[in-house]
PDB file of N, CA and C in Angstrom:
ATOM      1  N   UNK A   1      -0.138  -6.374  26.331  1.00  0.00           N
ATOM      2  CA  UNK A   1      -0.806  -5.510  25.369  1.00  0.00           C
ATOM      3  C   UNK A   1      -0.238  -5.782  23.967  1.00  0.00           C
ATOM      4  N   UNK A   2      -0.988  -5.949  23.095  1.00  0.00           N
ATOM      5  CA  UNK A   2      -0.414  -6.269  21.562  1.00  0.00           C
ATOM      6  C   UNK A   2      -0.540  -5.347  20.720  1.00  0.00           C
ATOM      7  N   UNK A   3       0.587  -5.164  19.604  1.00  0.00           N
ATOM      8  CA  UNK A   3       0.767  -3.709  19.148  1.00  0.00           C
ATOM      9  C   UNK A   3      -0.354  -3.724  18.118  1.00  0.00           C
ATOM     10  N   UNK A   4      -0.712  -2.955  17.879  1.00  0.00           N
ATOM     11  CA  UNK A   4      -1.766  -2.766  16.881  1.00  0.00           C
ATOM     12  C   UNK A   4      -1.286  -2.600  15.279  1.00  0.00           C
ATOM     13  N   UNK A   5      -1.833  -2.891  14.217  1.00  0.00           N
ATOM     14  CA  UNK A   5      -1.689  -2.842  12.965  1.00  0.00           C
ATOM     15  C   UNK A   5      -2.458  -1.416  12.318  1.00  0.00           C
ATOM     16  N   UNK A   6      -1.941  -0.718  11.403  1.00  0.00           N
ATOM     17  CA  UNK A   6      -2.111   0.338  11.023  1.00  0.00           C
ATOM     18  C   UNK A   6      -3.719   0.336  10.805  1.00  0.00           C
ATOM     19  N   UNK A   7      -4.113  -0.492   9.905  1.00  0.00           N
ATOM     20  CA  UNK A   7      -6.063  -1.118   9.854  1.00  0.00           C
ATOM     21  C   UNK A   7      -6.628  -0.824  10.948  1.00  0.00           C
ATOM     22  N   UNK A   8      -6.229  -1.574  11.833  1.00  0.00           N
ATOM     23  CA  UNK A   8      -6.473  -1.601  13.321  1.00  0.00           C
ATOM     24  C   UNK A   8      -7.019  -0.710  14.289  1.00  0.00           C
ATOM     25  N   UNK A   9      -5.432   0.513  13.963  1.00  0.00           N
ATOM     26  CA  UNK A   9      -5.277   1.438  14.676  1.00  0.00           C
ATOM     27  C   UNK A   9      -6.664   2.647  14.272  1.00  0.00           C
ATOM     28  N   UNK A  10      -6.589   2.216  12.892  1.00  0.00           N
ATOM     29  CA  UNK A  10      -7.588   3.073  12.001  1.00  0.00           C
ATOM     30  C   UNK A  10      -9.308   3.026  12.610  1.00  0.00           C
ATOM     31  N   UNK A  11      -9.588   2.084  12.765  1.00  0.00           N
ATOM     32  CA  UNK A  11     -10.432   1.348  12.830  1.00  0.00           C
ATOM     33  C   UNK A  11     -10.719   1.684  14.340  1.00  0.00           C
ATOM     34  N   UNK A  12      -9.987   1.506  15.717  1.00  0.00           N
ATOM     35  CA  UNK A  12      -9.800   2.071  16.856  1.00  0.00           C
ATOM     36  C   UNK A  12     -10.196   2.978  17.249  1.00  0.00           C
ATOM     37  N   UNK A  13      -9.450   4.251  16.388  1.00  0.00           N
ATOM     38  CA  UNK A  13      -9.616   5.519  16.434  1.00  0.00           C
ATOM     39  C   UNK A  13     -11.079   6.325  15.717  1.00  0.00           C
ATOM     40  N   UNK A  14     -11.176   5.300  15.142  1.00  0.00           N
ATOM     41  CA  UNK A  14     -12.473   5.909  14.396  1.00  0.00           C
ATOM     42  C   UNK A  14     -13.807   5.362  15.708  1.00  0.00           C
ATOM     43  N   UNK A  15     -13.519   4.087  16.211  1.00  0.00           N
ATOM     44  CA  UNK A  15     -14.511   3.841  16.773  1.00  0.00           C
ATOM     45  C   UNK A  15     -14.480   5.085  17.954  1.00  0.00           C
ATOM     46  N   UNK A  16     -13.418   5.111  18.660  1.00  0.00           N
ATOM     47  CA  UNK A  16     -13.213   6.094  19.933  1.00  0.00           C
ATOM     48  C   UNK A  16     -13.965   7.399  19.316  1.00  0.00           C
ATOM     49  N   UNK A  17     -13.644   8.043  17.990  1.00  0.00           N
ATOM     50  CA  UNK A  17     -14.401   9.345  18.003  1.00  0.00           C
ATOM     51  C   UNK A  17     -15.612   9.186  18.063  1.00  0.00           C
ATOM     52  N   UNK A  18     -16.363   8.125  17.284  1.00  0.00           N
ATOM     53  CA  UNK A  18     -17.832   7.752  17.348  1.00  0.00           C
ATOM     54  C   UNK A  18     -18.381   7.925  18.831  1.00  0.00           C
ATOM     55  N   UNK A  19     -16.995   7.221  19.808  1.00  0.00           N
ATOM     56  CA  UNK A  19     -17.895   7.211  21.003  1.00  0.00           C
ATOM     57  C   UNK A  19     -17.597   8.657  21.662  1.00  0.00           C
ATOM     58  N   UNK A  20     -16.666   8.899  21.527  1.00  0.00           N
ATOM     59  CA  UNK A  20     -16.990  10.459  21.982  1.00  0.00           C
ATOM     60  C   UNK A  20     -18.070  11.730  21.870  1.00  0.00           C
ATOM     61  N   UNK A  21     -18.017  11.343  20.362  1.00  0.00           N
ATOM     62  CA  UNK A  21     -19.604  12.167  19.907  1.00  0.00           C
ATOM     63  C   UNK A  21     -21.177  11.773  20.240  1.00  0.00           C
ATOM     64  N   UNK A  22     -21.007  10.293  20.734  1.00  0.00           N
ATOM     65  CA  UNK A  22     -21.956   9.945  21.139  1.00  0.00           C
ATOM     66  C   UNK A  22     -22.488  10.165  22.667  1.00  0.00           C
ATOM     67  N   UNK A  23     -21.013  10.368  23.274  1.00  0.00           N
ATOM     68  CA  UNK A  23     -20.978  10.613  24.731  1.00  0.00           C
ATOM     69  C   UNK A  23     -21.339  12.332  24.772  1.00  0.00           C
ATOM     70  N   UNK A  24     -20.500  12.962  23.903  1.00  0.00           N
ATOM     71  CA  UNK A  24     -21.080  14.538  23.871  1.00  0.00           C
ATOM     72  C   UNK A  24     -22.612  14.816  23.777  1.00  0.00           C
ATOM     73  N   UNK A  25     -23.279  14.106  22.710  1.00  0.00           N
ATOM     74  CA  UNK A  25     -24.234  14.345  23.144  1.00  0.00           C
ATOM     75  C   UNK A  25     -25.035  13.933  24.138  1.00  0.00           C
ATOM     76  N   UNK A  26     -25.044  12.938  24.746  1.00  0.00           N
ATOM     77  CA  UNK A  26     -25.440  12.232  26.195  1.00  0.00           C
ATOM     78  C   UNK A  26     -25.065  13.472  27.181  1.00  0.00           C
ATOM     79  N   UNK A  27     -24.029  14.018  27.586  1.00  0.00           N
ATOM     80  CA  UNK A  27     -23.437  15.070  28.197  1.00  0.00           C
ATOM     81  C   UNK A  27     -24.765  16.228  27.906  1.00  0.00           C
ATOM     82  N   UNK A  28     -24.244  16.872  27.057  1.00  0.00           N
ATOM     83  CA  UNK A  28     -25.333  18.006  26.483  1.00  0.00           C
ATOM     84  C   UNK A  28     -26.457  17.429  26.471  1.00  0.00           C
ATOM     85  N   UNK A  29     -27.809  16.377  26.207  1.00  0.00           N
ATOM     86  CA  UNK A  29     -28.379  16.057  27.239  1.00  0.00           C
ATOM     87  C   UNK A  29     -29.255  16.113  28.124  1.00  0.00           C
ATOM     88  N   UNK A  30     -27.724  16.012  29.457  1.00  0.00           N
ATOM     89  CA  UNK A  30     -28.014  15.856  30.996  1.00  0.00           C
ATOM     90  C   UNK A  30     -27.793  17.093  31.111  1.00  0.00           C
ATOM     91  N   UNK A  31     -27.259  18.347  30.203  1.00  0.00           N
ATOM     92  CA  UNK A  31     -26.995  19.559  30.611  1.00  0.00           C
ATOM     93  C   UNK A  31     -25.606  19.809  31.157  1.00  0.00           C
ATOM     94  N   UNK A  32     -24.802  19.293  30.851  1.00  0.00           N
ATOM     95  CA  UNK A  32     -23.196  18.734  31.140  1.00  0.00           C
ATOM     96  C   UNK A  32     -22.862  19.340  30.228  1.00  0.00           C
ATOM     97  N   UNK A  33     -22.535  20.889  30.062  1.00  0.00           N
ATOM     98  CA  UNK A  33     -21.817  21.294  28.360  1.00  0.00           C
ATOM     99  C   UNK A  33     -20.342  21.424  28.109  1.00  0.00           C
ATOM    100  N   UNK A  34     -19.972  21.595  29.510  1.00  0.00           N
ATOM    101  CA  UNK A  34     -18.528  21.775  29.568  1.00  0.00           C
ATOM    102  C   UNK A  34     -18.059  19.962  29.189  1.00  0.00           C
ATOM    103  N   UNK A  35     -18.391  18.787  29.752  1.00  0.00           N
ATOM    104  CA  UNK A  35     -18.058  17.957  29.623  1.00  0.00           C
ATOM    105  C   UNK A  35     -18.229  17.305  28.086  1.00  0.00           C
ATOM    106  N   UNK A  36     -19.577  17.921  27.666  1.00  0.00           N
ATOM    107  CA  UNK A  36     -20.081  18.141  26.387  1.00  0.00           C
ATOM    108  C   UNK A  36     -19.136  18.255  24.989  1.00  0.00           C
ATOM    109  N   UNK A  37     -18.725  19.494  25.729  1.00  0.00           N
ATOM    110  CA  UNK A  37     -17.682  20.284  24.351  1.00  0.00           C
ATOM    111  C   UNK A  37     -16.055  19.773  24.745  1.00  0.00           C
ATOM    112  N   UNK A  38     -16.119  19.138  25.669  1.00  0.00           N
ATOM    113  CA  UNK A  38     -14.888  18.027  25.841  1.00  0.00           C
ATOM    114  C   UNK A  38     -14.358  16.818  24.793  1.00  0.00           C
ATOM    115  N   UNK A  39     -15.914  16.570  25.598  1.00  0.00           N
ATOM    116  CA  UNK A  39     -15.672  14.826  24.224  1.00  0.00           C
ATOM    117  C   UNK A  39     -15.967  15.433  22.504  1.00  0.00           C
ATOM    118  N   UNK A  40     -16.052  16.576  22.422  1.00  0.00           N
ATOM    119  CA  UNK A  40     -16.571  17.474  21.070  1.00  0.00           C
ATOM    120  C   UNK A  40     -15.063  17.567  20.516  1.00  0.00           C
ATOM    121  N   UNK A  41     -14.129  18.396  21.254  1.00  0.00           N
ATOM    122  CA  UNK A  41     -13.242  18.376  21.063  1.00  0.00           C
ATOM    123  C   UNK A  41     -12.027  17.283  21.012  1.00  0.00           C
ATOM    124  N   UNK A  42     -12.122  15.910  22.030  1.00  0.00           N
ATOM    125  CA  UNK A  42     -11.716  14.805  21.473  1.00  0.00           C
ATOM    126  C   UNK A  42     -12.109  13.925  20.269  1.00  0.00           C
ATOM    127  N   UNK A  43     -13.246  14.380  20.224  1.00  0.00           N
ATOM    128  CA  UNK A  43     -13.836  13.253  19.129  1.00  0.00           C
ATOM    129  C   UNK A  43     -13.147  13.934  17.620  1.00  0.00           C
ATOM    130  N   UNK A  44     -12.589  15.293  17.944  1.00  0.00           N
ATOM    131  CA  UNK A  44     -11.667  15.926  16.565  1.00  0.00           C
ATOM    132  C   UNK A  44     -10.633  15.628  16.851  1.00  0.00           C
ATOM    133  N   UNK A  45      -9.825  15.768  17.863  1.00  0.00           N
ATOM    134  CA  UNK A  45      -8.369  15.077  17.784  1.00  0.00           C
ATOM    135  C   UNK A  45      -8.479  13.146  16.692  1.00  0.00           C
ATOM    136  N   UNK A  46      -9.459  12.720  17.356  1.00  0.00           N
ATOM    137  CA  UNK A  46      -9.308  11.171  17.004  1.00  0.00           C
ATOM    138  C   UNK A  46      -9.788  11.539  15.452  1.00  0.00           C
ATOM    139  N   UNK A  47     -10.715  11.943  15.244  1.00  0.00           N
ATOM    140  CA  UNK A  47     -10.873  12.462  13.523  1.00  0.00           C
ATOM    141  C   UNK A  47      -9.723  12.726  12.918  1.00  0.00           C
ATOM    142  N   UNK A  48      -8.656  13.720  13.188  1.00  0.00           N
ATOM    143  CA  UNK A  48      -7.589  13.959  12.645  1.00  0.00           C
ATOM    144  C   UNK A  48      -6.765  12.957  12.586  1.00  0.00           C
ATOM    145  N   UNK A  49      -6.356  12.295  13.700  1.00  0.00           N
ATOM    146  CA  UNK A  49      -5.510  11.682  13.916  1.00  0.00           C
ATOM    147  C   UNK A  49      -6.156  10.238  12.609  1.00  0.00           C
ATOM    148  N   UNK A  50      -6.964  10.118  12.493  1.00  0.00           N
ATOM    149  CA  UNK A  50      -7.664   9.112  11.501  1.00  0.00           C
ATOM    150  C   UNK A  50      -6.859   9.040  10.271  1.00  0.00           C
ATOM    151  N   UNK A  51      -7.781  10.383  10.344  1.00  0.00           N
ATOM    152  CA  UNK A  51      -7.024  11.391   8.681  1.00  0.00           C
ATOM    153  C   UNK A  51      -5.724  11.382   8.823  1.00  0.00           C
ATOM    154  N   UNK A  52      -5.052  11.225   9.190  1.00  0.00           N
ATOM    155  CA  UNK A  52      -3.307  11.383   8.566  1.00  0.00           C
ATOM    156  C   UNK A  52      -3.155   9.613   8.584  1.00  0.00           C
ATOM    157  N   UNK A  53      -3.825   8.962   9.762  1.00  0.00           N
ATOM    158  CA  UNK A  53      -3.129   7.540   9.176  1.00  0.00           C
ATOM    159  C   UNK A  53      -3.642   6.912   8.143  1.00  0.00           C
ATOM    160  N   UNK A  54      -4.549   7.493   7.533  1.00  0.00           N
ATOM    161  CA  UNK A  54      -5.622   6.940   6.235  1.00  0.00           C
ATOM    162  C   UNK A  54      -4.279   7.328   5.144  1.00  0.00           C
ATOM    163  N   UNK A  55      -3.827   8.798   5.154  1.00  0.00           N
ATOM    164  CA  UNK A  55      -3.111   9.171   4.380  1.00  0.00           C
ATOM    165  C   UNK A  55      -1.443   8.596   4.466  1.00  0.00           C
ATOM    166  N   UNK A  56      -1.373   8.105   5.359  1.00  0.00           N
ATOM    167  CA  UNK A  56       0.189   7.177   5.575  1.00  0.00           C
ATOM    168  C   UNK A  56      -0.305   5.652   4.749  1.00  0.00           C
ATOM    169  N   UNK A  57      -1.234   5.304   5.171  1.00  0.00           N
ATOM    170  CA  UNK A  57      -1.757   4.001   4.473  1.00  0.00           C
ATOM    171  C   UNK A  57      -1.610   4.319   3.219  1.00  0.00           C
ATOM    172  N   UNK A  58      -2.067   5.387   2.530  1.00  0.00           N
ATOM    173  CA  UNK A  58      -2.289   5.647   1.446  1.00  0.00           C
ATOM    174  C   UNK A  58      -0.540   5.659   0.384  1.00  0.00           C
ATOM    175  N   UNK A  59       0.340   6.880   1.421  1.00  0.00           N
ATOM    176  CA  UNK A  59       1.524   6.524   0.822  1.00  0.00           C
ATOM    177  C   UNK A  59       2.467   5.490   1.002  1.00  0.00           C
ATOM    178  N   UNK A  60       2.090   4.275   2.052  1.00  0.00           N
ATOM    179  CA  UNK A  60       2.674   3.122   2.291  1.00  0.00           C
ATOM    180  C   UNK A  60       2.245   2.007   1.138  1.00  0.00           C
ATOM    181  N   UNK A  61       0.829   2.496   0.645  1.00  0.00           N
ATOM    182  CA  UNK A  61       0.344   1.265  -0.753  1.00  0.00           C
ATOM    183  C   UNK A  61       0.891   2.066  -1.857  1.00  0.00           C
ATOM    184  N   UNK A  62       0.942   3.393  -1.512  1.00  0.00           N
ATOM    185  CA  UNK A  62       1.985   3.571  -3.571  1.00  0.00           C
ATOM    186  C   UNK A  62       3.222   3.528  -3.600  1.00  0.00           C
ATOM    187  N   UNK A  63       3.819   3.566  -2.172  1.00  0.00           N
ATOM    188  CA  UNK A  63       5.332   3.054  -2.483  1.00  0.00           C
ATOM    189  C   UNK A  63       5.881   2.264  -3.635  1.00  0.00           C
ATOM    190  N   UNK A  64       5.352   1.278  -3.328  1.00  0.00           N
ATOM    191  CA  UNK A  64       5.849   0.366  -4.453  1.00  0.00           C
ATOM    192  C   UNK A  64       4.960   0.127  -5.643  1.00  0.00           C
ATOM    193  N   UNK A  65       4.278   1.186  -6.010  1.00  0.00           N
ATOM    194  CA  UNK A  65       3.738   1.638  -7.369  1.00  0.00           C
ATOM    195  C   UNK A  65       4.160   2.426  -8.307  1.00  0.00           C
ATOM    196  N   UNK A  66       4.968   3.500  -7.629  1.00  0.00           N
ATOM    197  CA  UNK A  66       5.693   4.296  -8.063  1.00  0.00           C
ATOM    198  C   UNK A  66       6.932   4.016  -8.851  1.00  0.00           C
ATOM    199  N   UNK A  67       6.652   4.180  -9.763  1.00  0.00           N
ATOM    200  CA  UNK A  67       7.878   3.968 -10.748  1.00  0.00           C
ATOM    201  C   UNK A  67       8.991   4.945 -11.188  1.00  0.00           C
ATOM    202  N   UNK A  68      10.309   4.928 -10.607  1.00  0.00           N
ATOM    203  CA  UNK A  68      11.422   5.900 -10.794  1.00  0.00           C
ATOM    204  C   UNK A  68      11.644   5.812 -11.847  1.00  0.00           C
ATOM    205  N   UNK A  69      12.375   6.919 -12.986  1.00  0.00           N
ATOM    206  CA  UNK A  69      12.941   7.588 -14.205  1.00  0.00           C
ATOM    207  C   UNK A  69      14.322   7.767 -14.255  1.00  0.00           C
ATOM    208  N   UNK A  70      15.061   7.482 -14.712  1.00  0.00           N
ATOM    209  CA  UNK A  70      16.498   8.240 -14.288  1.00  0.00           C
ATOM    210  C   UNK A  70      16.950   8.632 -15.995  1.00  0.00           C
ATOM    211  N   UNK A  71      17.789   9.790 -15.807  1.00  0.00           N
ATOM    212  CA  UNK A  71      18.256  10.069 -17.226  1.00  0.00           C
ATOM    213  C   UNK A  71      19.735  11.136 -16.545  1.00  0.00           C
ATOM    214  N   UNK A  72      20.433  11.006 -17.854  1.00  0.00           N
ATOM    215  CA  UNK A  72      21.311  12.068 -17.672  1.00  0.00           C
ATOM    216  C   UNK A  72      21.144  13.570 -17.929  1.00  0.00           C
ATOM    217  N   UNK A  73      21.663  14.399 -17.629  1.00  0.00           N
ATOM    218  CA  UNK A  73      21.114  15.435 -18.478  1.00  0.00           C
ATOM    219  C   UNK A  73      22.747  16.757 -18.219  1.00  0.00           C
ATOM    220  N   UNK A  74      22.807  17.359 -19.131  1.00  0.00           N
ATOM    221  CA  UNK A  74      24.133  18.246 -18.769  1.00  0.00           C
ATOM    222  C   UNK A  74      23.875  19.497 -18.653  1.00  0.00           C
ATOM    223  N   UNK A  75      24.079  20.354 -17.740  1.00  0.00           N
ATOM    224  CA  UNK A  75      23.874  21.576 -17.476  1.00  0.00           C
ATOM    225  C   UNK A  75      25.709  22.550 -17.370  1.00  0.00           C
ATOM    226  N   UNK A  76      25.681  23.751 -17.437  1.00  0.00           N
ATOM    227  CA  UNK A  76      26.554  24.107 -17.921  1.00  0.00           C
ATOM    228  C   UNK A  76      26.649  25.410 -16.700  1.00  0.00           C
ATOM    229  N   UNK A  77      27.704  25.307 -15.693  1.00  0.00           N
ATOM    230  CA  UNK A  77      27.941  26.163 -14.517  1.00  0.00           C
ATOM    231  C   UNK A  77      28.880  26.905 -14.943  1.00  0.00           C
ATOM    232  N   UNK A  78      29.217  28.270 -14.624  1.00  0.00           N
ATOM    233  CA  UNK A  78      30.014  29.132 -15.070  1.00  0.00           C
ATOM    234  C   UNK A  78      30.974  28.658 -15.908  1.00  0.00           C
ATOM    235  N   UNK A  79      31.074  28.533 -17.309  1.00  0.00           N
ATOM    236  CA  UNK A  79      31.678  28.003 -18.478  1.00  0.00           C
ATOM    237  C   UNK A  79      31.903  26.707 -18.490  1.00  0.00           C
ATOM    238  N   UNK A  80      31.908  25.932 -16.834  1.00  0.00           N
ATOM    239  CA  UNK A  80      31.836  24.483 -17.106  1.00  0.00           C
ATOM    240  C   UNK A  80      30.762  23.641 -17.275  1.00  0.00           C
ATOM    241  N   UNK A  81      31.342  22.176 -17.795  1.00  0.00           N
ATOM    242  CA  UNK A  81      30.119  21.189 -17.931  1.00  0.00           C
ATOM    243  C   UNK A  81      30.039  20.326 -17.033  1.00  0.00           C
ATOM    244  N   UNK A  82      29.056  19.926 -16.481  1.00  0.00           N
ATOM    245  CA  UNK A  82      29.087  18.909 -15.271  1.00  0.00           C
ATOM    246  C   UNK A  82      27.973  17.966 -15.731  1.00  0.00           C
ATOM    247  N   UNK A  83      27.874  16.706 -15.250  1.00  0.00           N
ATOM    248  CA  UNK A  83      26.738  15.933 -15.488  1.00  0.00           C
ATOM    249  C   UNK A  83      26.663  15.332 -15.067  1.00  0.00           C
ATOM    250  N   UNK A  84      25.088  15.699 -14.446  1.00  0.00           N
ATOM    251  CA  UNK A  84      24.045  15.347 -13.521  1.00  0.00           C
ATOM    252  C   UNK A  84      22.846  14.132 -13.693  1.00  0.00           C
ATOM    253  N   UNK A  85      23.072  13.320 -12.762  1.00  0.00           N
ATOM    254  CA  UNK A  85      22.038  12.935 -13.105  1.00  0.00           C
ATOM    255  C   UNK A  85      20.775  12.702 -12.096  1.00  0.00           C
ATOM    256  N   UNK A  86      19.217  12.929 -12.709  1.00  0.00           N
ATOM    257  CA  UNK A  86      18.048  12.734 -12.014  1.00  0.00           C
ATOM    258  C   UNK A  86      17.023  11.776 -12.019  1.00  0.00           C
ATOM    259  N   UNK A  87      16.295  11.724 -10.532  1.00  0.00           N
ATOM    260  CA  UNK A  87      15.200  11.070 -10.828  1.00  0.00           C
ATOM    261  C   UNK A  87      14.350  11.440 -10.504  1.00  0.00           C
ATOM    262  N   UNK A  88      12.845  11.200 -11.453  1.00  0.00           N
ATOM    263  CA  UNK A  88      11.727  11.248 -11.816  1.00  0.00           C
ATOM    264  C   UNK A  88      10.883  10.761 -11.064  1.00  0.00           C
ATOM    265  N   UNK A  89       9.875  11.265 -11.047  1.00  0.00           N
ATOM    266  CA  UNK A  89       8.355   9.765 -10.574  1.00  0.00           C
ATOM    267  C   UNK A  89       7.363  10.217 -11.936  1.00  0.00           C
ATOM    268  N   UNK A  90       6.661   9.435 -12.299  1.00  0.00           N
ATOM    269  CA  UNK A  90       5.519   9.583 -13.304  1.00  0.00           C
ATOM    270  C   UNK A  90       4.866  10.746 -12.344  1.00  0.00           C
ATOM    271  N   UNK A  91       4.127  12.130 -13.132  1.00  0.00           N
ATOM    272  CA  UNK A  91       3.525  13.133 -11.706  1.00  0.00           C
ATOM    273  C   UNK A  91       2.019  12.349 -11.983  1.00  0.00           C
ATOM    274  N   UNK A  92       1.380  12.203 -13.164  1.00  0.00           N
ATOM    275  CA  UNK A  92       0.387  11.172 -13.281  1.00  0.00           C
ATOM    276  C   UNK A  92       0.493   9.944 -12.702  1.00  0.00           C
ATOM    277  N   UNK A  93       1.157   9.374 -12.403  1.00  0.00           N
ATOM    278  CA  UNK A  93       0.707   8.264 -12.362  1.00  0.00           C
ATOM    279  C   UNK A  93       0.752   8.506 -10.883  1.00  0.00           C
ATOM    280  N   UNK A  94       1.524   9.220  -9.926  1.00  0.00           N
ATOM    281  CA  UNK A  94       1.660   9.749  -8.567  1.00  0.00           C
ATOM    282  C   UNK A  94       0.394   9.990  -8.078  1.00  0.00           C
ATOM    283  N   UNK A  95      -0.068  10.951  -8.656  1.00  0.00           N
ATOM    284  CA  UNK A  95      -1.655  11.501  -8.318  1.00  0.00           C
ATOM    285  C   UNK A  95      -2.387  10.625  -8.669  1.00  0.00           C
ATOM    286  N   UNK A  96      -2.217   9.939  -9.363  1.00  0.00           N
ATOM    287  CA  UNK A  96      -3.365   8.832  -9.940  1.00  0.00           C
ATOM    288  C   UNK A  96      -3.321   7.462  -8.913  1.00  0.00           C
ATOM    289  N   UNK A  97      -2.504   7.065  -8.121  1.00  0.00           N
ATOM    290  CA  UNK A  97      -1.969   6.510  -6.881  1.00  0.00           C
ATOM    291  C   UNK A  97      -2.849   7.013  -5.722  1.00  0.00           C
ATOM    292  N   UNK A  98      -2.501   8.133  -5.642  1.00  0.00           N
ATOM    293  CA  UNK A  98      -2.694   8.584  -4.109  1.00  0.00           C
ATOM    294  C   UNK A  98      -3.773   9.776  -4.440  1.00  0.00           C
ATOM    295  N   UNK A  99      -4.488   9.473  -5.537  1.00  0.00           N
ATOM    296  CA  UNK A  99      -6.243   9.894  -5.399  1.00  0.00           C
ATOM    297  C   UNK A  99      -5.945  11.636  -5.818  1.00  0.00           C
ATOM    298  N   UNK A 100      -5.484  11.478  -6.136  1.00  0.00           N
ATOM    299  CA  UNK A 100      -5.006  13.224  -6.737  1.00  0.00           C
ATOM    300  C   UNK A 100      -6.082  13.387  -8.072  1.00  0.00           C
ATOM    301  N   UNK A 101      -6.104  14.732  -8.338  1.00  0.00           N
ATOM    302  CA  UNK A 101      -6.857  15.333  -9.899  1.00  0.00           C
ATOM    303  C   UNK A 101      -6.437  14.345 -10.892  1.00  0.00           C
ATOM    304  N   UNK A 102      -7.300  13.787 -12.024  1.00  0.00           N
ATOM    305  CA  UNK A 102      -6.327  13.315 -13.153  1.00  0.00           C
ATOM    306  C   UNK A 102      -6.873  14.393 -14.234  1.00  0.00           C
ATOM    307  N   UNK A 103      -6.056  14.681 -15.643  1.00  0.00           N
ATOM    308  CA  UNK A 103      -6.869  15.309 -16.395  1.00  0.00           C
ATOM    309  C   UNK A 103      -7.750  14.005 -17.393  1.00  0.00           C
ATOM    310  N   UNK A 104      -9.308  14.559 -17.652  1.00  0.00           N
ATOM    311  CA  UNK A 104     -10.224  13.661 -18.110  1.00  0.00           C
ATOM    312  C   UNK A 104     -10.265  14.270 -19.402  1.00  0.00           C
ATOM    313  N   UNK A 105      -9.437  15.308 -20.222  1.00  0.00           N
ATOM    314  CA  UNK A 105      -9.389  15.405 -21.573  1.00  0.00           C
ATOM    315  C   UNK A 105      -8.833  14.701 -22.674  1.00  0.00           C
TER     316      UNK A 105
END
């Protein structure tokens, strides 16, 4: 058996729900409703399961789009100074990656 590629898997799963819904209705039908609302209910597991690997694909291609920030910055804890430092992601350019709102003003 050969492991499948994320495309693949995508692609798999999408066909399997197709055939489930296609089999549900064949079921419902012959008058088969219980078997019916079976493949009804698989053909949503494989939908979901679609949907999250569409969305792993999605954050596996902006990985390396994403561009980190780093800066220092000093904050001041009960009379002392400490300094910290953080990192950033562009929040635009994040959402603008992975299909988020942009503002169009």
């Amino acid at each position: 058996m050969e492991i499948l590629t994320l495309e693949e898997a995508i692609d798999a799963y999408k066909a399997t729900a197709e055939q489930n819904r296609l089999d549900a209705a064949i079921f419902y039908d012959a008058r088969n409703f219980e078997t019916s609302k079976e493949c009804i209910w698989a053909a949503k597991e494989y939908e979901q399961l679609v949907k999250w690997l569409e969305e792993l694909k999605k954050y596996r291609e902006a990985i390396p789009k994403i561009i980190e920030v780093s800066w220092d910055h000093t904050f001041e804890f009960k009379g002392e100074t400490e300094s910290m430092t953080y990192k950033i992601c562009a929040l635009e350019t994040v959402l603008e990656i992975l299909g988020g709102a942009k503002d169009d003003s």
